[in-house]
Protein backbone atom coordinates (compact mmCIF):
# COMPACT_ATOMS: atom_id res chain seq x y z
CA UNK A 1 83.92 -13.90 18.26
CA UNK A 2 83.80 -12.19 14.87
CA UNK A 3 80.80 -13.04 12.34
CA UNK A 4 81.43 -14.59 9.04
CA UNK A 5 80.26 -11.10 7.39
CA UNK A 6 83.50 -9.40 9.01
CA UNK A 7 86.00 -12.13 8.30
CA UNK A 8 84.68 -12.35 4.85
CA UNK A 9 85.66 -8.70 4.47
CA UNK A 10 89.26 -9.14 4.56
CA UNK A 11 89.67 -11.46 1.63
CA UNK A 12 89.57 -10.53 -1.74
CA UNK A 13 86.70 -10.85 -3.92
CA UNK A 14 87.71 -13.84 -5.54
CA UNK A 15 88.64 -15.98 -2.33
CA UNK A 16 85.16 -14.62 -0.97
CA UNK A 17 83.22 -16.29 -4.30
CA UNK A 18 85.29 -19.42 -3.88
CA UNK A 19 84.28 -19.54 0.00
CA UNK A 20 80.80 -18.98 -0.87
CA UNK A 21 80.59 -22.00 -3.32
CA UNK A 22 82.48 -24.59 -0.99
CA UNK A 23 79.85 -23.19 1.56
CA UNK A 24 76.49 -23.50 0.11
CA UNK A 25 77.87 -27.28 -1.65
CA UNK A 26 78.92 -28.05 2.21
CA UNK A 27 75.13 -27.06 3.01
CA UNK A 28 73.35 -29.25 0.14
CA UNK A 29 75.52 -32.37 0.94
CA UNK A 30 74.60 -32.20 4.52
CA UNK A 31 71.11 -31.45 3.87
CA UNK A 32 70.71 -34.07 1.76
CA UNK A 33 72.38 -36.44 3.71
CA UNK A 34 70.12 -35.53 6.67
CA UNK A 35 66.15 -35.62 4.50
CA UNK A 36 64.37 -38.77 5.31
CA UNK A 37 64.84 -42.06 3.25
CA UNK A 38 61.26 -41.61 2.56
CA UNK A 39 61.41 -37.82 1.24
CA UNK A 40 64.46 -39.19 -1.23
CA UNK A 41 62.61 -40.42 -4.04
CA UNK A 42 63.29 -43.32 -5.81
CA UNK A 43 64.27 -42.95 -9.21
CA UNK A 44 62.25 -45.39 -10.77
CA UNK A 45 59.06 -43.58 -8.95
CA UNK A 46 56.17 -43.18 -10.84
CA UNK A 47 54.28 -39.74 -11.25
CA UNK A 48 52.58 -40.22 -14.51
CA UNK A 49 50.68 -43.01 -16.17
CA UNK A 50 54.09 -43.96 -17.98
CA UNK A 51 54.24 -47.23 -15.95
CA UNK A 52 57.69 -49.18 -16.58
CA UNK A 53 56.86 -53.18 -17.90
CA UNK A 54 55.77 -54.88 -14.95
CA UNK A 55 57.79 -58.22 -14.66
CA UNK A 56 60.86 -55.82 -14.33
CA UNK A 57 60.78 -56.65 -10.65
CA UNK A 58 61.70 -53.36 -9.33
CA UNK A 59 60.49 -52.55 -5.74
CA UNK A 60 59.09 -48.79 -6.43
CA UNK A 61 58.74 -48.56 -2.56
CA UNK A 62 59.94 -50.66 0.06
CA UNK A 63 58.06 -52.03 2.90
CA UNK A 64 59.03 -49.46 5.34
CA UNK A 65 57.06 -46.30 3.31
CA UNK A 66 54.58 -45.71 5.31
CA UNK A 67 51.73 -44.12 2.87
CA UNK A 68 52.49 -47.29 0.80
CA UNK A 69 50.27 -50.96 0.44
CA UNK A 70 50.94 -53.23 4.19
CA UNK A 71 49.56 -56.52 4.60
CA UNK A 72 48.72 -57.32 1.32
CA UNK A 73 46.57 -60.73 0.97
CA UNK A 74 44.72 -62.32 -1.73
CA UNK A 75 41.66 -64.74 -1.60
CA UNK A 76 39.14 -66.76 -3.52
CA UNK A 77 35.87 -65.64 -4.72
CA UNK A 78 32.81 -67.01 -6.08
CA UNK A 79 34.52 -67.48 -9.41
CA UNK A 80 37.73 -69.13 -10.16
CA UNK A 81 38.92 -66.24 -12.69
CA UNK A 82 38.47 -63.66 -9.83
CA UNK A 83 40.22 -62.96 -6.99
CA UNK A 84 39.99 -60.14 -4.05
CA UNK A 85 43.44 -58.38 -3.36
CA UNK A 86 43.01 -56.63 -0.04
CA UNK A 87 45.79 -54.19 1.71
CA UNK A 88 46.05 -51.13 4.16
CA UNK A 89 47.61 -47.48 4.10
CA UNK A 90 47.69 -45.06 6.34
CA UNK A 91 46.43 -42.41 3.49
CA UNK A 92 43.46 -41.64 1.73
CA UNK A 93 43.07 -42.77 -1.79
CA UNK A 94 42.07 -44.47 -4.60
CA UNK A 95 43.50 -48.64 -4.18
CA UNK A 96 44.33 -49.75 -7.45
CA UNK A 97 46.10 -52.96 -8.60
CA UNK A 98 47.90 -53.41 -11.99
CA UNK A 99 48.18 -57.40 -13.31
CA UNK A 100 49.68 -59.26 -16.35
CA UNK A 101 50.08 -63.03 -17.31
CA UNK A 102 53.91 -63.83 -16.06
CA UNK A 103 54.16 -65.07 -19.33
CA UNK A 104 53.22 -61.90 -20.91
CA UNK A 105 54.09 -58.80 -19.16
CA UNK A 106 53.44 -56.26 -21.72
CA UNK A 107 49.33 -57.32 -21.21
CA UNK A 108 48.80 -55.09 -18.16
CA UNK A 109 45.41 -54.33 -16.70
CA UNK A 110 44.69 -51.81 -13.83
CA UNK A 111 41.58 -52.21 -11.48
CA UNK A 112 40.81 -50.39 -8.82
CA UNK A 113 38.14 -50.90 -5.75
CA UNK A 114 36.70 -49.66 -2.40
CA UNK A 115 38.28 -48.30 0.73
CA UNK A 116 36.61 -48.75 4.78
CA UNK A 117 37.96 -47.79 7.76
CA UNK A 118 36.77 -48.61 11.18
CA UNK A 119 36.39 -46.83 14.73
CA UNK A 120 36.33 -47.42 18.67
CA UNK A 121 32.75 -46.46 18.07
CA UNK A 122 32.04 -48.74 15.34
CA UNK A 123 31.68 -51.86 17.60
CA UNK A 124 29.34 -52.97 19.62
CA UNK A 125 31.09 -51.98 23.17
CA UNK A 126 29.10 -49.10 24.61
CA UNK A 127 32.02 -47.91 27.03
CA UNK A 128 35.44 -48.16 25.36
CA UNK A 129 37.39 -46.78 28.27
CA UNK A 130 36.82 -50.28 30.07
CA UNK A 131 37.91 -51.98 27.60
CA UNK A 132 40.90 -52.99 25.26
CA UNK A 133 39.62 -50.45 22.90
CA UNK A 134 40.69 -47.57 25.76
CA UNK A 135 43.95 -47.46 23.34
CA UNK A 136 42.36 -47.40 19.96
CA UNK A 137 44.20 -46.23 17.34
CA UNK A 138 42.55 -46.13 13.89
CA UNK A 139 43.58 -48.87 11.66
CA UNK A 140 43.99 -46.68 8.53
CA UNK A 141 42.33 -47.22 5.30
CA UNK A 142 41.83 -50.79 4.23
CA UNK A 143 41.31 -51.12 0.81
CA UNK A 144 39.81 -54.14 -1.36
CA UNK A 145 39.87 -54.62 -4.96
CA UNK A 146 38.21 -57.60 -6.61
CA UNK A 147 40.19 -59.06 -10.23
CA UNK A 148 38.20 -60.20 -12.75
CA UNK A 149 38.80 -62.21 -16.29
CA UNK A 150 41.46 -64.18 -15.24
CA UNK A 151 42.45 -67.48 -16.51
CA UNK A 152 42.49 -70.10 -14.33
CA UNK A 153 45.64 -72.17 -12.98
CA UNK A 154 47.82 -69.34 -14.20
CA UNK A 155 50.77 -67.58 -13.23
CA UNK A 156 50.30 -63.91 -12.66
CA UNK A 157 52.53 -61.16 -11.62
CA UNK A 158 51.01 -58.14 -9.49
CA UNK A 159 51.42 -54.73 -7.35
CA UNK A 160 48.74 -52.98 -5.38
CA UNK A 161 49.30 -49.78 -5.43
CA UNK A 162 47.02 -46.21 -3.66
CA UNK A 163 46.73 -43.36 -6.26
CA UNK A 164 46.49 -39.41 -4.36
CA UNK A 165 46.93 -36.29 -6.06
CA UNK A 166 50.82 -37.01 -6.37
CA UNK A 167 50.60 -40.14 -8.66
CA UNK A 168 50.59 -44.10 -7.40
CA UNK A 169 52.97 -44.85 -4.45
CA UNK A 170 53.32 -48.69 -5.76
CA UNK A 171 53.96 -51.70 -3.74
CA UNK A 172 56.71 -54.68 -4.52
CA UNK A 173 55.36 -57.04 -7.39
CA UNK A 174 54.26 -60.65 -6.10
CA UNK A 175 53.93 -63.90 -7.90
CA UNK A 176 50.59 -65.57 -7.68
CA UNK A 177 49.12 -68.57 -9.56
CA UNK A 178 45.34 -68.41 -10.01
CA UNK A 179 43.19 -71.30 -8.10
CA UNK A 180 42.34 -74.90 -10.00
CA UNK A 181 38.71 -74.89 -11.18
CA UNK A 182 36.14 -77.09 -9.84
CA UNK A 183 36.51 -80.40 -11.43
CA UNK A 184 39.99 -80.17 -12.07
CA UNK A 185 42.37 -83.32 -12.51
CA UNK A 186 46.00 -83.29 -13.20
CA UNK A 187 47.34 -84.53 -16.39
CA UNK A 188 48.69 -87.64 -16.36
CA UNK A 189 52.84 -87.34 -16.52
CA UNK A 190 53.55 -89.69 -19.30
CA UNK A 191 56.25 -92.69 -18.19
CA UNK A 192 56.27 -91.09 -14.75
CA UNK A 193 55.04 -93.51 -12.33
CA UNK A 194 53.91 -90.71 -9.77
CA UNK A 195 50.67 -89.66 -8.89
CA UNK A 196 50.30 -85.73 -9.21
CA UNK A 197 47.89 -84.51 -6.45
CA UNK A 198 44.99 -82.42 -7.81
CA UNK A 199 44.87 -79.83 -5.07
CA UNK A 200 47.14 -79.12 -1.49
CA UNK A 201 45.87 -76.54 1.17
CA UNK A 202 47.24 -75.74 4.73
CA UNK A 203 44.48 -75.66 7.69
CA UNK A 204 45.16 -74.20 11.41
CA UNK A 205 43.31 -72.10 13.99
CA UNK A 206 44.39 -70.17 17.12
CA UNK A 207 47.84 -68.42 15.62
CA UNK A 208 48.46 -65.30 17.47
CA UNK A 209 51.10 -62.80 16.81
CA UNK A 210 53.93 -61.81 19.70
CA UNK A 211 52.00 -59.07 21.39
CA UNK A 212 53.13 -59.34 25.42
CA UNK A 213 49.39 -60.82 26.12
CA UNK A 214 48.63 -64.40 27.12
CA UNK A 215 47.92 -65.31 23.45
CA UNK A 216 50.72 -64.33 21.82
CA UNK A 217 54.46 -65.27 22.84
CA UNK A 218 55.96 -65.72 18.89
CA UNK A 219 54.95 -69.22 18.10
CA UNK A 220 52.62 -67.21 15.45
CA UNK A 221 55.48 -66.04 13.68
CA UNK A 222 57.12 -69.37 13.74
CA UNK A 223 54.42 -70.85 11.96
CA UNK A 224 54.04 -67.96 9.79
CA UNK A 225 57.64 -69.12 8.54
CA UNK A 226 56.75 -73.08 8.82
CA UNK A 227 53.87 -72.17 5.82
CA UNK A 228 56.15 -69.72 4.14
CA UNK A 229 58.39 -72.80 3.76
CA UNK A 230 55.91 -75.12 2.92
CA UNK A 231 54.62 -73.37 0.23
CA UNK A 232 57.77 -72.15 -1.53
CA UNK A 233 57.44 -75.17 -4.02
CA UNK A 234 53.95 -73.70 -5.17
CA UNK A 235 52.08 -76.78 -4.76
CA UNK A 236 50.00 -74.93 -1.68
CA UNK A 237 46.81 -73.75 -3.35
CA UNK A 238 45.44 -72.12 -0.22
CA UNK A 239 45.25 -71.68 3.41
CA UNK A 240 42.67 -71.71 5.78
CA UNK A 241 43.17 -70.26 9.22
CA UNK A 242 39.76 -71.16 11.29
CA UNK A 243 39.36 -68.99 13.82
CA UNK A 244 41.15 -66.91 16.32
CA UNK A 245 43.62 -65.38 14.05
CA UNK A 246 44.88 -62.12 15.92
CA UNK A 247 43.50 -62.50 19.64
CA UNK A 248 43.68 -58.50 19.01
CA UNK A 249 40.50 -58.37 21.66
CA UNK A 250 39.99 -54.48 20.68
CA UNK A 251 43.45 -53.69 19.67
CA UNK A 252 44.15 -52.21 16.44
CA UNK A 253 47.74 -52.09 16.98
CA UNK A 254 47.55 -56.07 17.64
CA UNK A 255 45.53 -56.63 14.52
CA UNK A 256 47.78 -54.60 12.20
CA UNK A 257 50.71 -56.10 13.32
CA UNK A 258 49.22 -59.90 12.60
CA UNK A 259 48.25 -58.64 8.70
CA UNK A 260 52.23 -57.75 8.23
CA UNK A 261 52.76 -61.27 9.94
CA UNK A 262 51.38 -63.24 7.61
CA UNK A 263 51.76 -61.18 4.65
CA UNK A 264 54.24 -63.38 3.21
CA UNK A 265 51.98 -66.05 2.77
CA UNK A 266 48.75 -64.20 2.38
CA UNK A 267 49.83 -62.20 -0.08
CA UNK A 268 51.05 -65.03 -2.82
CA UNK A 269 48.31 -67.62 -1.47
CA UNK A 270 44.81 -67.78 -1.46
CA UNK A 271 43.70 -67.40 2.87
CA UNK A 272 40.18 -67.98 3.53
CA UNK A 273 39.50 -67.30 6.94
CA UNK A 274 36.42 -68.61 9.44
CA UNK A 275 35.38 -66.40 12.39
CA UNK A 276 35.92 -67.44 16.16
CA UNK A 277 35.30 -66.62 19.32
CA UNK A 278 37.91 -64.06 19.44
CA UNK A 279 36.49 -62.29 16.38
CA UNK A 280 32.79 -61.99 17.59
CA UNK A 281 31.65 -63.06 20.50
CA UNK A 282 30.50 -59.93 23.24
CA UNK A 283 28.15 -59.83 25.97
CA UNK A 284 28.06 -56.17 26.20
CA UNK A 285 26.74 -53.29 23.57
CA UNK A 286 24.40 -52.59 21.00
CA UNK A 287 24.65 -55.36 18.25
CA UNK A 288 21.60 -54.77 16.73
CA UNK A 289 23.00 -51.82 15.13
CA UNK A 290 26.95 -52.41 14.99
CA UNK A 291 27.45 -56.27 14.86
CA UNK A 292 29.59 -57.03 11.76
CA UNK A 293 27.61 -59.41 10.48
CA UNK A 294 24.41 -57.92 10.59
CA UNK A 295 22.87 -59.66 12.83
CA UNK A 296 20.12 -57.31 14.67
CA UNK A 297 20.48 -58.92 18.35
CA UNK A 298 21.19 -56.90 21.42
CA UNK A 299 23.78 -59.88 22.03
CA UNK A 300 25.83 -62.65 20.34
CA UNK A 301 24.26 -66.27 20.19
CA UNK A 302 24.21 -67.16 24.15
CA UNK A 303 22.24 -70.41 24.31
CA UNK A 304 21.56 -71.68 27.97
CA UNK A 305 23.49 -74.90 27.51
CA UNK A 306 27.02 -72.72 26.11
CA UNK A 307 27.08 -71.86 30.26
CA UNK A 308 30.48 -69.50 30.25
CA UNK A 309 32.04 -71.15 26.73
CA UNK A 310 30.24 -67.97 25.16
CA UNK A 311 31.96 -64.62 26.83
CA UNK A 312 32.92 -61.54 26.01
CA UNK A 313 36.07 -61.17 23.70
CA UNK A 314 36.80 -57.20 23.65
CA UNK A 315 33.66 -56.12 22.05
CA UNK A 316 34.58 -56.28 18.41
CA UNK A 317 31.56 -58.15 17.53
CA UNK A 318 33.30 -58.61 14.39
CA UNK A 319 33.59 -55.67 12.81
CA UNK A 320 37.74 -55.59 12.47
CA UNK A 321 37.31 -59.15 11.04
CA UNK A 322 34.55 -58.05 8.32
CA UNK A 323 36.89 -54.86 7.57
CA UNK A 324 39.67 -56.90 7.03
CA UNK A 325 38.46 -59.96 5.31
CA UNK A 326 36.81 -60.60 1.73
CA UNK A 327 34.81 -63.84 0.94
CA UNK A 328 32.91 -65.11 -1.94
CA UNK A 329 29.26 -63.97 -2.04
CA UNK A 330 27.29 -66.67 -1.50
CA UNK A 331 26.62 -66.58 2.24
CA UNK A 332 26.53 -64.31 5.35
CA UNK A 333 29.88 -61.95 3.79
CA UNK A 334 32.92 -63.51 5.60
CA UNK A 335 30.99 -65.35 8.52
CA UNK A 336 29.58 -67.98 6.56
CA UNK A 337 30.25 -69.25 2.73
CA UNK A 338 31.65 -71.45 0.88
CA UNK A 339 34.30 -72.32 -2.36
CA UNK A 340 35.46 -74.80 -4.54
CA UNK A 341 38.91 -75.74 -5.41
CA UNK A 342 39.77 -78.55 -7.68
CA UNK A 343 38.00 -81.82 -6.57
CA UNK A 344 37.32 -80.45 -3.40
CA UNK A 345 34.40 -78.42 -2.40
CA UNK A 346 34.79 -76.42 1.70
CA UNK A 347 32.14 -74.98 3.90
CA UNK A 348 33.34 -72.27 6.34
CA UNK A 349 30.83 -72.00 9.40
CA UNK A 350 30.23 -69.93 12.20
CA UNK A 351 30.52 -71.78 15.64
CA UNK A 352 29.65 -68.24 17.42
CA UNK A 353 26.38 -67.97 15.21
CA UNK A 354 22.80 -69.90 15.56
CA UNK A 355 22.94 -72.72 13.88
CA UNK A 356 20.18 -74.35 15.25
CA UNK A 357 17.43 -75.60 13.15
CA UNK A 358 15.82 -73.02 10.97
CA UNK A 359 18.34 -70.38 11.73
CA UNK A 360 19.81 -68.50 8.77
CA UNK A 361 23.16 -70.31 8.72
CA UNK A 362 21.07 -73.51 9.36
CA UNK A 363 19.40 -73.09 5.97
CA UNK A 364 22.72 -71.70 4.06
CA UNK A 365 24.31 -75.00 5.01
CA UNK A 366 21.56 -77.44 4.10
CA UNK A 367 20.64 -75.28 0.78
CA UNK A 368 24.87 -75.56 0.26
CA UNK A 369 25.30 -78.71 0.68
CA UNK A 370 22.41 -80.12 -1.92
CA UNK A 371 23.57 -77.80 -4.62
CA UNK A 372 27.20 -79.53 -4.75
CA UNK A 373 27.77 -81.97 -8.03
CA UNK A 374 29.93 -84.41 -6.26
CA UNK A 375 30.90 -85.67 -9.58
CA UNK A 376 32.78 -82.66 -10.12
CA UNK A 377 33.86 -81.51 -6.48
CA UNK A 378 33.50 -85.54 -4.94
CA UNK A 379 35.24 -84.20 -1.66
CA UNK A 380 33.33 -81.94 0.52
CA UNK A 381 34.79 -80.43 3.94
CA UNK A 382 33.49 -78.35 6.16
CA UNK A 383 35.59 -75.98 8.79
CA UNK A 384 34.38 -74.13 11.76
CA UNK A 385 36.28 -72.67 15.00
CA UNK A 386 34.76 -74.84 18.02
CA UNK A 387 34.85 -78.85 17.16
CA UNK A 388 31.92 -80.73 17.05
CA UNK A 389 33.76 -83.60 18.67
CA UNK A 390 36.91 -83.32 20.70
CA UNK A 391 38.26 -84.65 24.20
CA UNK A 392 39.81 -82.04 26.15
CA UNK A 393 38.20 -82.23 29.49
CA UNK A 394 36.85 -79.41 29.61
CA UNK A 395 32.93 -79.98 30.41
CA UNK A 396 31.36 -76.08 29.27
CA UNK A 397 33.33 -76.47 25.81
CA UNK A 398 32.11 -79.97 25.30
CA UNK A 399 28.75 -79.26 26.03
CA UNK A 400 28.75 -76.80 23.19
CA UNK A 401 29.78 -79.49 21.02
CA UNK A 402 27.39 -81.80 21.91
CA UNK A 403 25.01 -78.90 20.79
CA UNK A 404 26.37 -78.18 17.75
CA UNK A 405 25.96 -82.04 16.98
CA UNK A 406 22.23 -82.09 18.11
CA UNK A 407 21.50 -79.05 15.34
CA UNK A 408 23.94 -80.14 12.05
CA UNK A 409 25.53 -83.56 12.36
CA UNK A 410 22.64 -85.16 10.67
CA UNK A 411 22.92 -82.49 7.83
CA UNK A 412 26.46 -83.79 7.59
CA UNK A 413 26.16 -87.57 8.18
CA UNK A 414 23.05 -86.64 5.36
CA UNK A 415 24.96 -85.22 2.41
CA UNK A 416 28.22 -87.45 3.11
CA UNK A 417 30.70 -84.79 4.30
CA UNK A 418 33.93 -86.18 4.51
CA UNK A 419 36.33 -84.04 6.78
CA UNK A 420 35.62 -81.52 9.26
CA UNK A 421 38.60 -79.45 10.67
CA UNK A 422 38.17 -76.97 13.85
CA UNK A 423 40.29 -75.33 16.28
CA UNK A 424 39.63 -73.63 19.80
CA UNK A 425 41.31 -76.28 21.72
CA UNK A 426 45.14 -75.86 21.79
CA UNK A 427 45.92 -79.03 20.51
CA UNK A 428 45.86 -81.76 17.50
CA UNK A 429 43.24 -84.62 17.73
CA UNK A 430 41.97 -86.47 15.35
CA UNK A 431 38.58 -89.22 15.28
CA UNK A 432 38.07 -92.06 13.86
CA UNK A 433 36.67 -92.24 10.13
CA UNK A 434 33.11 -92.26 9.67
CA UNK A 435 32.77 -90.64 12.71
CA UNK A 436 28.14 -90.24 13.73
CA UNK A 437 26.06 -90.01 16.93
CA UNK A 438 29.72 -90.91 18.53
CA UNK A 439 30.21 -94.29 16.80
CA UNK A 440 33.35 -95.08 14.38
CA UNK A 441 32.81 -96.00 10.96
CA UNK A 442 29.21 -95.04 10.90
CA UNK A 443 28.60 -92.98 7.59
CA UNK A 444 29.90 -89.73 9.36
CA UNK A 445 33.26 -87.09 8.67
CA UNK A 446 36.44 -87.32 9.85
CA UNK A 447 37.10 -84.94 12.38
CA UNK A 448 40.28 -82.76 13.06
CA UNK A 449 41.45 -80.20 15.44
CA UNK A 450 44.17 -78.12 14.72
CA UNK A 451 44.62 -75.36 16.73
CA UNK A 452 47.91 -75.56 16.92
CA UNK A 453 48.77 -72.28 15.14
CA UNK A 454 50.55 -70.38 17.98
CA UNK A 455 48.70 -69.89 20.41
CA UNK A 456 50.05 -71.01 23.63
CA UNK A 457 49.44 -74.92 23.75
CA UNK A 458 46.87 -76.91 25.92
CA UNK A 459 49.46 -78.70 28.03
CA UNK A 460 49.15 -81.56 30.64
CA UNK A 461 45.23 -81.91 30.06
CA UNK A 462 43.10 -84.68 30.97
CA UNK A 463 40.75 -86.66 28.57
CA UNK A 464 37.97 -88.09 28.58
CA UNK A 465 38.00 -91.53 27.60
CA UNK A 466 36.25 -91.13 24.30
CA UNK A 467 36.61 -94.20 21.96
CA UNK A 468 36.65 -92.53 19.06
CA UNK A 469 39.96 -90.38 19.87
CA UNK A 470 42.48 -91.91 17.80
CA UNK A 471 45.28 -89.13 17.86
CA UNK A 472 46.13 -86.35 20.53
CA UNK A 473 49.24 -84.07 20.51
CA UNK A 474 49.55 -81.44 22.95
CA UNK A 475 53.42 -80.91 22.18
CA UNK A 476 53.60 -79.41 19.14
CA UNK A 477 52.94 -76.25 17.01
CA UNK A 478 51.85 -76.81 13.27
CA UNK A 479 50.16 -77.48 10.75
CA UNK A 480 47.66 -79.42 8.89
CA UNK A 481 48.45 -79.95 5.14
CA UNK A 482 45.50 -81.93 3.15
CA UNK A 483 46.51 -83.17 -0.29
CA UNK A 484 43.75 -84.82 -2.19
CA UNK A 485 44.91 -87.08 -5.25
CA UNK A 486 41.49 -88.18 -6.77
CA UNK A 487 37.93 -88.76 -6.04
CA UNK A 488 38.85 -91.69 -4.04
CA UNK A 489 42.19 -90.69 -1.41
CA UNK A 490 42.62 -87.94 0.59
CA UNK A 491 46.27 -87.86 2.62
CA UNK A 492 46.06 -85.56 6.09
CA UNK A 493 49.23 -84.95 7.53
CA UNK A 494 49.85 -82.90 10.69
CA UNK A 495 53.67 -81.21 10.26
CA UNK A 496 54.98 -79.53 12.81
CA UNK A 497 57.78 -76.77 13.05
CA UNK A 498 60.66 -78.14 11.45
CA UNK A 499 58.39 -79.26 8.67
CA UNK A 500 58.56 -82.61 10.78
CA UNK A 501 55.28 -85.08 10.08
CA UNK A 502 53.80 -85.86 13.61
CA UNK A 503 50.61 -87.94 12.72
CA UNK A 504 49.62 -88.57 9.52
CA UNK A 505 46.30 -90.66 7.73
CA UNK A 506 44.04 -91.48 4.70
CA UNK A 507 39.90 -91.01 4.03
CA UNK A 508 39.41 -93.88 0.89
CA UNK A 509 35.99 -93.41 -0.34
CA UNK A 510 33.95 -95.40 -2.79
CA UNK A 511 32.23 -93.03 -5.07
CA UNK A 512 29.26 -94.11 -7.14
């Protein structure tokens, strides 16, 4: 075979320039057509502090860049003008998020916030190789940026973005509105003879994400679209997931791949989040020094009477969950606070935390509780992952129940809570109204299980035969959507997938 250097000698110098060009352009097509989607960069890429108008909706980098903002989510904060955008990327940097009015794009402000990360070693697992945790993989950097000064029940337009020494790799613009104030009331619609609610939100518990384990065979995702859909018409004003969100166990990989699940939602719509069992609880490893959130116990809360209900989950003693989750300040950091939306005022508690009397989430609760103006926020709710009252015979989980009565029911039945919505069991149930020391119509909450998020469901269960059981659904995945139209009605419904109403009830109050 003769080299190109030989056959190029025979033709004339002209033919051998013209052979050269078609050559090297042969070389740069092919070359280019072979680089990366991600090392071809976008035109509209930004490198300087030039930023284009926001509300021109360009994606600067799609979802697939990999150094680029993943499961982006929003939620509330102490303040309705603020909120916390959260997101992860898999490079060191500064987070930053850029934010106008929709209605005036030109206004744009930049803030920027703090970055974490978490390891194997971080929770509270002494020995990682026997555990889930054997396969770590680092989670990245998970970044959190709190807004400020914005108005309330506005439209907004943002991107979160992480700035290195190369400029801001940008993520897609979303559409937010800001949360109702406390005390808000819709305005009356003239000659329309329909009542405008003031405030919708979603609740569930025990979603999952398809991961090949016990707890997660897709039903997670399905609902993940079921809320997608219901909130299209932006009347959702936020979600609440109670507990067991993941079931990661230890898993990073698990736990990332649930934040891009529910990233369409979470990043357009408030999620507040409460902690369960598979968030926290461990029997093994040194909490008084790595528990995330801060309690300084060798162990998790194991009262005598919670038997096996309280066992290990993986060791993450919920660190991942504290990493991954912002909450207003005005209790334990993501394990116990509360917020106030509209008329409606909600109390996320820690079923996997001492709550007994005098305990430190004891005395948030009672201290929260007095300080609310029902005149302003009439409706008060209260979430937490285990149910103070459900059916499922299932005698170890009860008993906890009947615990968690002894220690706060009075607190509730006290300050005239009106709802309380849990998960844990794999089912929908709903009490009576009124619902104290297990008689109907006694001064007490309504109370709700929903854990119907995913999660494989509790079928062919026995009950026991508790009076105040008025609803039980063991058939479908879903949904509970609470829309509250004034101080006085409250409508729950329970929609399943398909956006299909399965049960559905009022709370009328008399308010003085």
């Amino acid at each position: 075979r003769e080299s190109i250097c030989s056959v190029f000698g025979k033709i004339p110098t002209i033919a051998y320039i013209l052979a050269s060009m078609v050559i090297f352009i042969i070389v740069l097509f092919l070359t280019a057509g072979l680089l990366p989607p991600s090392t071809q960069i976008p035109q509209e890429y930004n490198y300087t502090n030039n930023t284009p108008p926001l509300l021109m909706h360009q994606k600067l980098l799609n979802d697939t860049e990999p150094s680029g903002p993943k499961a982006v989510h929003i939620s509330l904060t102490e303040s309705p003008t603020a909120i916390h955008i959260q997101f992860s990327t898999t490079n060191i940097g500064k987070p930053v998020v850029e934010i106008a009015a929709k209605d005036n794009p030109s206004d744009t402000k930049k803030y920027d916030g703090e970055s974490t990360t978490y390891q194997a070693s971080d929770m509270c697992v002494k020995n990682q190789s026997a555990d889930s945790t054997k396969n770590f993989v680092p989670p990245g950097q998970l970044h959190t940026i709190k807004v400020t000064d914005l108005k309330v029940n506005t439209e907004y337009v943002y991107r979160a973005g992480i700035s290195t020494g190369q400029g801001i790799r940008w993520g897609e613009y979303i559409e937010i509105r800001t949360s109702k104030p406390a005390g808000f009331i819709p305005p009356k619609s003239g000659n329309n003879s329909s009542i405008k609610p003031a405030i919708t939100f979603l609740a569930l518990a025990d979603q999952g994400v398809a991961n090949g384990t016990k707890h997660g065979d897709g039903a997670g995702q399905n609902v993940t679209r079921l809320i997608t859909s219901l909130a299209s018409n932006h009347t959702i004003e936020s979600i609440h997931i109670i507990g067991d969100l993941s079931y990661a166990d230890g898993s990073t990989q698990i736990w990332d791949k649930y934040m891009d699940m529910i990233e369409p939602f979470a990043s357009r719509i408030p999620t507040m989040v409460a902690v369960g069992n598979h968030e926290y609880d461990y029997t093994r490893g040194d909490g008084s020094k790595k528990d995330g959130s801060g309690i300084k116990t060798n162990e998790t809360f194991h009262p005598s009477w919670g038997g096996s209900g309280f066992h290990d989950e993986g060791g993450e003693c919920g660190v991942p969950f504290a990493k991954r989750f912002a909450a207003p300040n005005n209790g334990n950091s993501i394990f116990w606070y509360s917020f106030e939306q509209s008329l409606v005022h909600t109390i996320m508690l820690s079923s996997e935390h001492n709550m007994t009397r005098g305990s430190a989430q004891y005395k948030f609760l009672e201290a929260d509780l007095s300080g609310i103006n029902r005149t302003i926020t009439p409706w008060v709710v209260v979430e937490l992952h285990r149910p103070m009252y459900n059916s499922e015979k299932y005698a170890t989980q009860d008993a906890i129940g009947i615990a968690m009565r002894y220690e706060i029911e009075e607190l509730l039945h006290l300050h005239h809570v009106d709802l309380v919505l849990s998960g844990h069991y794999h089912a929908y149930l709903r009490s009576c109204d009124g619902l104290y020391q297990e008689k109907c119509s006694n001064g007490g909450p309504q109370h709700v299980t929903v854990g119907t998020g995913g999660a494989p469901l509790d079928c062919d269960v026995q009950l026991f035969p508790n009076h105040y059981t008025k609803k039980f659904d063991e058939d479908h995945f879903g949904v509970g959507r609470v829309t509250i139209y004034n101080a006085s009605a409250l409508l729950f419904e329970f929609v399943a997938l398909g956006e299909e109403v399965v049960d559905d009830f009022w709370i009328l109050r008399q308010r003085n």
